[in-house]
PDB file of N, CA and C in Angstrom:
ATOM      1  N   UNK A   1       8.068  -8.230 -10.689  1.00  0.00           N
ATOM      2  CA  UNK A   1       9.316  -8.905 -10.846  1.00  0.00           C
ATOM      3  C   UNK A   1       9.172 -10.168 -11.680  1.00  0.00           C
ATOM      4  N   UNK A   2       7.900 -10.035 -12.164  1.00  0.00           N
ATOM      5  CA  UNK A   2       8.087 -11.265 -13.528  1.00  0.00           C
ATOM      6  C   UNK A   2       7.715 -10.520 -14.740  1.00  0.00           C
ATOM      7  N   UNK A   3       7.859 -11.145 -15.815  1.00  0.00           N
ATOM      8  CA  UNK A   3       8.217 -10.311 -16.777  1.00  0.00           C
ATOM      9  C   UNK A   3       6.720 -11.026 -18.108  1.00  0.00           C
ATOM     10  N   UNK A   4       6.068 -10.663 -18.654  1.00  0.00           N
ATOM     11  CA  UNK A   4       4.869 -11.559 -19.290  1.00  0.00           C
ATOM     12  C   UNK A   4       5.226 -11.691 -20.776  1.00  0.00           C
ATOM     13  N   UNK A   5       5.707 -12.697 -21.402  1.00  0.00           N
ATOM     14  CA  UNK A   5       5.531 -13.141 -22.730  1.00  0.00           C
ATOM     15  C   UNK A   5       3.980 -13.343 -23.247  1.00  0.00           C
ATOM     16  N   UNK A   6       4.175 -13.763 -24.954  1.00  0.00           N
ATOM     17  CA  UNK A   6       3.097 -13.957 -24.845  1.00  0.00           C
ATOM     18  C   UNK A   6       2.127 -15.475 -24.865  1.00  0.00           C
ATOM     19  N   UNK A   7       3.130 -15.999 -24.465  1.00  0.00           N
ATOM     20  CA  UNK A   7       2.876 -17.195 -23.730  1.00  0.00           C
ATOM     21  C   UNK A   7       2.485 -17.390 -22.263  1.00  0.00           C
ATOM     22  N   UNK A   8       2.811 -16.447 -21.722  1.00  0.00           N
ATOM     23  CA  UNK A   8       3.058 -16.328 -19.971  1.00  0.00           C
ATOM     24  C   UNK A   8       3.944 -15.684 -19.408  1.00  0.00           C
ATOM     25  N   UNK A   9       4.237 -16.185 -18.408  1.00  0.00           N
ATOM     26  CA  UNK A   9       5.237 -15.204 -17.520  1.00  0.00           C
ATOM     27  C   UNK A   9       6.565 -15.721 -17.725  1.00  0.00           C
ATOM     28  N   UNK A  10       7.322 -15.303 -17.201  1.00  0.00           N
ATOM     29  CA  UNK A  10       9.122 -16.304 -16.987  1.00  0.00           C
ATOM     30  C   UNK A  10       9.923 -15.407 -15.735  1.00  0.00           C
ATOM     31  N   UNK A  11      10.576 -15.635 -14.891  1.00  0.00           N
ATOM     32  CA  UNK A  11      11.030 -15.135 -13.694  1.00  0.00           C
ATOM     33  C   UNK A  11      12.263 -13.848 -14.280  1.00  0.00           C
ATOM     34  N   UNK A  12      12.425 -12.784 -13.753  1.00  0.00           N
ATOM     35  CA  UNK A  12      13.515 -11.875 -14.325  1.00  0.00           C
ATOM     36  C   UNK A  12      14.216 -12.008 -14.201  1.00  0.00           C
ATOM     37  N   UNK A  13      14.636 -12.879 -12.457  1.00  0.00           N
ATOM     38  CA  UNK A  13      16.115 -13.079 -12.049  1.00  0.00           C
ATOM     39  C   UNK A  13      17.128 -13.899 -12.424  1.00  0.00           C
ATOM     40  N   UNK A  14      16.034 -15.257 -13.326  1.00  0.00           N
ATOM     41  CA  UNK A  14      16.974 -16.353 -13.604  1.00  0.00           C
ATOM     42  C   UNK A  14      16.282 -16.565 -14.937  1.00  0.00           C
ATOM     43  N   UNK A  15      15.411 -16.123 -15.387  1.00  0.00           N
ATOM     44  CA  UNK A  15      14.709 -16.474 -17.079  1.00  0.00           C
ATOM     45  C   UNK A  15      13.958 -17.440 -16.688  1.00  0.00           C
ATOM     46  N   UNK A  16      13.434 -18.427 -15.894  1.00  0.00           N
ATOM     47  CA  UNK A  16      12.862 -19.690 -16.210  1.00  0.00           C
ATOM     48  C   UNK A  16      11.259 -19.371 -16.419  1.00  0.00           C
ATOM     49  N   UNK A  17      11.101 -20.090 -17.644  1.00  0.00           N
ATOM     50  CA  UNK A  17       9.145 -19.816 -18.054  1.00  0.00           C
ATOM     51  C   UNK A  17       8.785 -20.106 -16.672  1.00  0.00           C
ATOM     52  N   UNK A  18       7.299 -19.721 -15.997  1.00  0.00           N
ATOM     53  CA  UNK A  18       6.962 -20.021 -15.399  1.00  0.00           C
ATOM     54  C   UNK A  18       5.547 -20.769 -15.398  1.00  0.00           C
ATOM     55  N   UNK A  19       5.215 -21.932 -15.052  1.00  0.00           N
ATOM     56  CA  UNK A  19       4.252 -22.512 -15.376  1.00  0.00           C
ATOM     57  C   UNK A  19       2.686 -22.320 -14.891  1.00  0.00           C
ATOM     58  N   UNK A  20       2.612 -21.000 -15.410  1.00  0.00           N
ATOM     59  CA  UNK A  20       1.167 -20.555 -15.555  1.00  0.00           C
ATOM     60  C   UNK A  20       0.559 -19.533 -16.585  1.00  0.00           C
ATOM     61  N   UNK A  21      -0.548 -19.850 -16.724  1.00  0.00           N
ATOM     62  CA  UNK A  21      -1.360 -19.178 -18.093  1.00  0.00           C
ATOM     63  C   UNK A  21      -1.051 -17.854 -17.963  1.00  0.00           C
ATOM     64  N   UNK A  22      -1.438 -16.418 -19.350  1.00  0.00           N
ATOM     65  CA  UNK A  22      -0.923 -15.733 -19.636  1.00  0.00           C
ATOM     66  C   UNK A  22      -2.461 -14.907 -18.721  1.00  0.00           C
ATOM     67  N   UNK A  23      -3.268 -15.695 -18.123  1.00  0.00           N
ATOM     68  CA  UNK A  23      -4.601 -14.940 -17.595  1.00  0.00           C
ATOM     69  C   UNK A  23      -4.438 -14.925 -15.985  1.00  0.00           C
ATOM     70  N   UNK A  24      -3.404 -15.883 -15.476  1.00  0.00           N
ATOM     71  CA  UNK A  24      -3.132 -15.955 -13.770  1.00  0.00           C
ATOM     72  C   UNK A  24      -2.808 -14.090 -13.712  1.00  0.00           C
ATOM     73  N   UNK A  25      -2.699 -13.893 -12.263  1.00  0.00           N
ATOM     74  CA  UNK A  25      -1.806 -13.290 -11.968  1.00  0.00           C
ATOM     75  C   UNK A  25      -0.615 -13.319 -10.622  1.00  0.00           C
ATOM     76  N   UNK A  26       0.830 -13.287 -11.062  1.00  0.00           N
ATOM     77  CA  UNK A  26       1.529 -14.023 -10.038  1.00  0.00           C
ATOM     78  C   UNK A  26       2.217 -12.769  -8.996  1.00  0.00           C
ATOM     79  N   UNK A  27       2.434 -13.270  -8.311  1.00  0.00           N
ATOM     80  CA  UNK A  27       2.875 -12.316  -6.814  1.00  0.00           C
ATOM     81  C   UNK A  27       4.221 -12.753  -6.218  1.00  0.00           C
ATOM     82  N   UNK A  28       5.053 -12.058  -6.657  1.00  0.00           N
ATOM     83  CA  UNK A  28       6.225 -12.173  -6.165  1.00  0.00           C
ATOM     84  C   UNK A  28       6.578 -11.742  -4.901  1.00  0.00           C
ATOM     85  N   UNK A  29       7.676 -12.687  -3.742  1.00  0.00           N
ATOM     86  CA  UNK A  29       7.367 -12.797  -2.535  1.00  0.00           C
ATOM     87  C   UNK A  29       9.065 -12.990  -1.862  1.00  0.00           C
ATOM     88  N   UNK A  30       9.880 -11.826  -1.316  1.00  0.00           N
ATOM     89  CA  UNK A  30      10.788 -12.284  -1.016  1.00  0.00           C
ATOM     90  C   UNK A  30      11.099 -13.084   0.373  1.00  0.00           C
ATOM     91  N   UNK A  31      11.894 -14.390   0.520  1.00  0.00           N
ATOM     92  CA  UNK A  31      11.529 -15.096   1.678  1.00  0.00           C
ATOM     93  C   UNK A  31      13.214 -14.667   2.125  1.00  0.00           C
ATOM     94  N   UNK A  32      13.122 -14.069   3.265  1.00  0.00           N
ATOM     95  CA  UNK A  32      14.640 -14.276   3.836  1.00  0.00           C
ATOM     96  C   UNK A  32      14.566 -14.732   5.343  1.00  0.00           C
ATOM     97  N   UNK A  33      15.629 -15.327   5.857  1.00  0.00           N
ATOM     98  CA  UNK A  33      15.463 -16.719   7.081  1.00  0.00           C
ATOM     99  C   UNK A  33      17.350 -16.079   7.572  1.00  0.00           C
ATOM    100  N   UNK A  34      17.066 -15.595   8.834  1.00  0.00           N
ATOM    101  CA  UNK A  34      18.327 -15.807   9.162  1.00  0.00           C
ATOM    102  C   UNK A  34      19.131 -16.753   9.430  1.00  0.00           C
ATOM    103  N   UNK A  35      20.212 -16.648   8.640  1.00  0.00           N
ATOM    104  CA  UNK A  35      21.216 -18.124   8.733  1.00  0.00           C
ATOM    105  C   UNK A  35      21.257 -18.744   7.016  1.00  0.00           C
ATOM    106  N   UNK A  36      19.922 -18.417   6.358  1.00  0.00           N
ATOM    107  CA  UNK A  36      19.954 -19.018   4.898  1.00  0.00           C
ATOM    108  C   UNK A  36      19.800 -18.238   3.771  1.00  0.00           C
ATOM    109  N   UNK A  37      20.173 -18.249   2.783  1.00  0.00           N
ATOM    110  CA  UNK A  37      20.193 -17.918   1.403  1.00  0.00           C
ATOM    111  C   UNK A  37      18.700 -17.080   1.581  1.00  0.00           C
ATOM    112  N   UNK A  38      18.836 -15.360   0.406  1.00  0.00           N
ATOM    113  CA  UNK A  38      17.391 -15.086   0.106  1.00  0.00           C
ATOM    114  C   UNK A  38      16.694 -15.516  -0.995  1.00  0.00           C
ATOM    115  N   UNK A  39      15.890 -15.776  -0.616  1.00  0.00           N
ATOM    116  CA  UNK A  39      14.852 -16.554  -2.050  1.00  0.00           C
ATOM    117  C   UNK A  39      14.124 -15.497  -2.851  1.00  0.00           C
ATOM    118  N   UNK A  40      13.535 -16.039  -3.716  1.00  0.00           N
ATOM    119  CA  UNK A  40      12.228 -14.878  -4.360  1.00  0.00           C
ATOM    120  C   UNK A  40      11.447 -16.561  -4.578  1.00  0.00           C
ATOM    121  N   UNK A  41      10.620 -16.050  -3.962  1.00  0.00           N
ATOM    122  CA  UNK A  41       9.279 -16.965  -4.368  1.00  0.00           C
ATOM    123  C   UNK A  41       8.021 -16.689  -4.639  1.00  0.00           C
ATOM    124  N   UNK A  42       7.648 -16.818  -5.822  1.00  0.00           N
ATOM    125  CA  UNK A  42       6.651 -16.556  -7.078  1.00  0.00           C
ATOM    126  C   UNK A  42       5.347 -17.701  -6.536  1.00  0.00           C
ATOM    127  N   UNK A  43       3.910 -16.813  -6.250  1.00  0.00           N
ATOM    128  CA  UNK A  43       2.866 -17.319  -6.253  1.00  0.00           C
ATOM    129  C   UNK A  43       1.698 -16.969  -7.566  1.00  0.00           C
ATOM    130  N   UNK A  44       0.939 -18.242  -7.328  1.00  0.00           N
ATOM    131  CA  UNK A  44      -0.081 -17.956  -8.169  1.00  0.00           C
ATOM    132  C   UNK A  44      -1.479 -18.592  -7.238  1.00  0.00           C
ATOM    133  N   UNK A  45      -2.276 -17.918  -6.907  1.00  0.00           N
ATOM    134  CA  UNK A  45      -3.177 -18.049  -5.821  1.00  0.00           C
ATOM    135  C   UNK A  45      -3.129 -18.803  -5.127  1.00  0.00           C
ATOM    136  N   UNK A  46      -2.120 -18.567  -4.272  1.00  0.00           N
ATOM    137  CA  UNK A  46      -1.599 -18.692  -2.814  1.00  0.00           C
ATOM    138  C   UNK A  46      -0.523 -19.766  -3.104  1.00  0.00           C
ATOM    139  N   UNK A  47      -0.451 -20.422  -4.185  1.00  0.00           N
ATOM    140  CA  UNK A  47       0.365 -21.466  -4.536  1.00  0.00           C
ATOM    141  C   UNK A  47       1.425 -21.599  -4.842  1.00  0.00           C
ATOM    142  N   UNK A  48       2.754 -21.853  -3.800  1.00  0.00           N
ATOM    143  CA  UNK A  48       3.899 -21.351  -4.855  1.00  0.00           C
ATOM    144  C   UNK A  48       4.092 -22.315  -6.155  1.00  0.00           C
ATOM    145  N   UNK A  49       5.025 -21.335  -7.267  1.00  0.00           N
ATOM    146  CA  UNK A  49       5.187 -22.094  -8.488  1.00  0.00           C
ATOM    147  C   UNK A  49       6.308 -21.978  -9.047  1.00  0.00           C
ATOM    148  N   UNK A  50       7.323 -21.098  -7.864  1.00  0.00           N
ATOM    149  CA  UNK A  50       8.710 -20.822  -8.562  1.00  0.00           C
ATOM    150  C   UNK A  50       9.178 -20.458  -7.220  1.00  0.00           C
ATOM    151  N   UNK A  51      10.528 -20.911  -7.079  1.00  0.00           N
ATOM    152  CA  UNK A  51      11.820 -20.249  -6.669  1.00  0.00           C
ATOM    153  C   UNK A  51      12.794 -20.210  -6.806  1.00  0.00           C
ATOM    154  N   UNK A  52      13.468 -19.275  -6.924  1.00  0.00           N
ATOM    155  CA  UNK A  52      14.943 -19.113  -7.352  1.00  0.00           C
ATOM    156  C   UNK A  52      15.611 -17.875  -5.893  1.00  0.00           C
ATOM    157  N   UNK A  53      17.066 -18.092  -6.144  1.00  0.00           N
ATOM    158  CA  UNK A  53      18.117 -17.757  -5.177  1.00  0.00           C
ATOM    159  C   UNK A  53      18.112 -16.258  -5.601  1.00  0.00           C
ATOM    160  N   UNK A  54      17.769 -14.989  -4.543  1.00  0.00           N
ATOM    161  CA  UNK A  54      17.983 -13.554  -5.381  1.00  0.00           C
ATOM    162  C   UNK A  54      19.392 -13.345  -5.171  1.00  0.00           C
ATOM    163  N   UNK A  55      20.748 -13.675  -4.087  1.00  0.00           N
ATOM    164  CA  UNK A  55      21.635 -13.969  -4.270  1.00  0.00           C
ATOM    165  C   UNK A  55      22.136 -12.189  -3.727  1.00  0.00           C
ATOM    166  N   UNK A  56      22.473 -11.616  -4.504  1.00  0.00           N
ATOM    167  CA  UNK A  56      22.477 -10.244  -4.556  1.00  0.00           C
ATOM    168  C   UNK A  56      21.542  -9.238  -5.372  1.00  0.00           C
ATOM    169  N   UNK A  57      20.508  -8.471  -4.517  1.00  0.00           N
ATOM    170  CA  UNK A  57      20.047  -7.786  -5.630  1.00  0.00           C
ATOM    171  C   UNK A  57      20.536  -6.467  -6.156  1.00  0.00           C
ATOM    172  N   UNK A  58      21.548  -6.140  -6.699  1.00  0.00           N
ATOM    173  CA  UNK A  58      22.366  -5.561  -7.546  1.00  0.00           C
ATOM    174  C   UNK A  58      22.695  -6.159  -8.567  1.00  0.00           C
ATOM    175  N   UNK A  59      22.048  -6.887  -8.839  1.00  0.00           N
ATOM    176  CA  UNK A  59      22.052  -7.661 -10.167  1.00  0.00           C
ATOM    177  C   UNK A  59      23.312  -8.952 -10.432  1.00  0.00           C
ATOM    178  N   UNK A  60      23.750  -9.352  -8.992  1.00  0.00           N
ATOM    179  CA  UNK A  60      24.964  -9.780  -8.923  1.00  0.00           C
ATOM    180  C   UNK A  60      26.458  -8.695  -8.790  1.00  0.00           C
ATOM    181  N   UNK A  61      26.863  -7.913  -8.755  1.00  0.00           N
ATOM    182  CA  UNK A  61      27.882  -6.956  -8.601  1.00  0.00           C
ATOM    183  C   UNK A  61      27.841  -6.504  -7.473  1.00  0.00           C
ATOM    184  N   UNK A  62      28.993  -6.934  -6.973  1.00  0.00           N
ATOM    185  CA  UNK A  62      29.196  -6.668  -5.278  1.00  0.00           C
ATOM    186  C   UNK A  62      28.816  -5.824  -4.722  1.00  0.00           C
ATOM    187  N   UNK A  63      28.539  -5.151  -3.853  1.00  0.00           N
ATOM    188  CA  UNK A  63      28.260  -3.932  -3.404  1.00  0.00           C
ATOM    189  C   UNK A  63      29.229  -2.937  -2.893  1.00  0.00           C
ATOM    190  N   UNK A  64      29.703  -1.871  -2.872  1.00  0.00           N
ATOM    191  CA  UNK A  64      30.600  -0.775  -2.476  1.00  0.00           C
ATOM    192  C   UNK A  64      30.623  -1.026  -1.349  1.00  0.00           C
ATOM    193  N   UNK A  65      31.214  -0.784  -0.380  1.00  0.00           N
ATOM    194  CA  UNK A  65      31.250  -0.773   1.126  1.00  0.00           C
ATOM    195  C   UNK A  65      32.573   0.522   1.255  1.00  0.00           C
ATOM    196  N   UNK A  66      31.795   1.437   2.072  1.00  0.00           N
ATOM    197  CA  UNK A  66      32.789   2.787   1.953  1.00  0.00           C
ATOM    198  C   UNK A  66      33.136   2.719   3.404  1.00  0.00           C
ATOM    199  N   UNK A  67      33.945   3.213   3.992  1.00  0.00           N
ATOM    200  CA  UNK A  67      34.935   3.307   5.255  1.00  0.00           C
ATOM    201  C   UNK A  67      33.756   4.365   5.859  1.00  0.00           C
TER     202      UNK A  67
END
């Protein structure tokens, strides 16, 4: 769920570069907490270095809900 330039990585869900070399390798980690927002939080040996809101993963577009 990150995407590698050839500079490095950058997050898929929201674009932001992510600040580590193009030789790390990062581990994407979804955090969900009942009561709060789901996260995606991006490690790089053991360290987090990114998070962003996954919000809906349908890419944002509501979801169907059938009777």
């Amino acid at each position: 769920m990150v995407k590698r330039t050839g500079e490095g990585f950058e997050c898929t869900l929201c674009g932001e570069k992510l600040p580590c070399g193009p030789d790390e390798r990062p581990v994407a980690v979804i955090v969900q907490s009942s009561g709060r927002p789901t996260v995606r939080s991006i490690l790089v040996r053991g360290e987090e270095i990114h998070r962003c809101r996954v919000g809906n993963l349908m890419g944002g577009r509501p979801r169907r809900v059938f009777p």
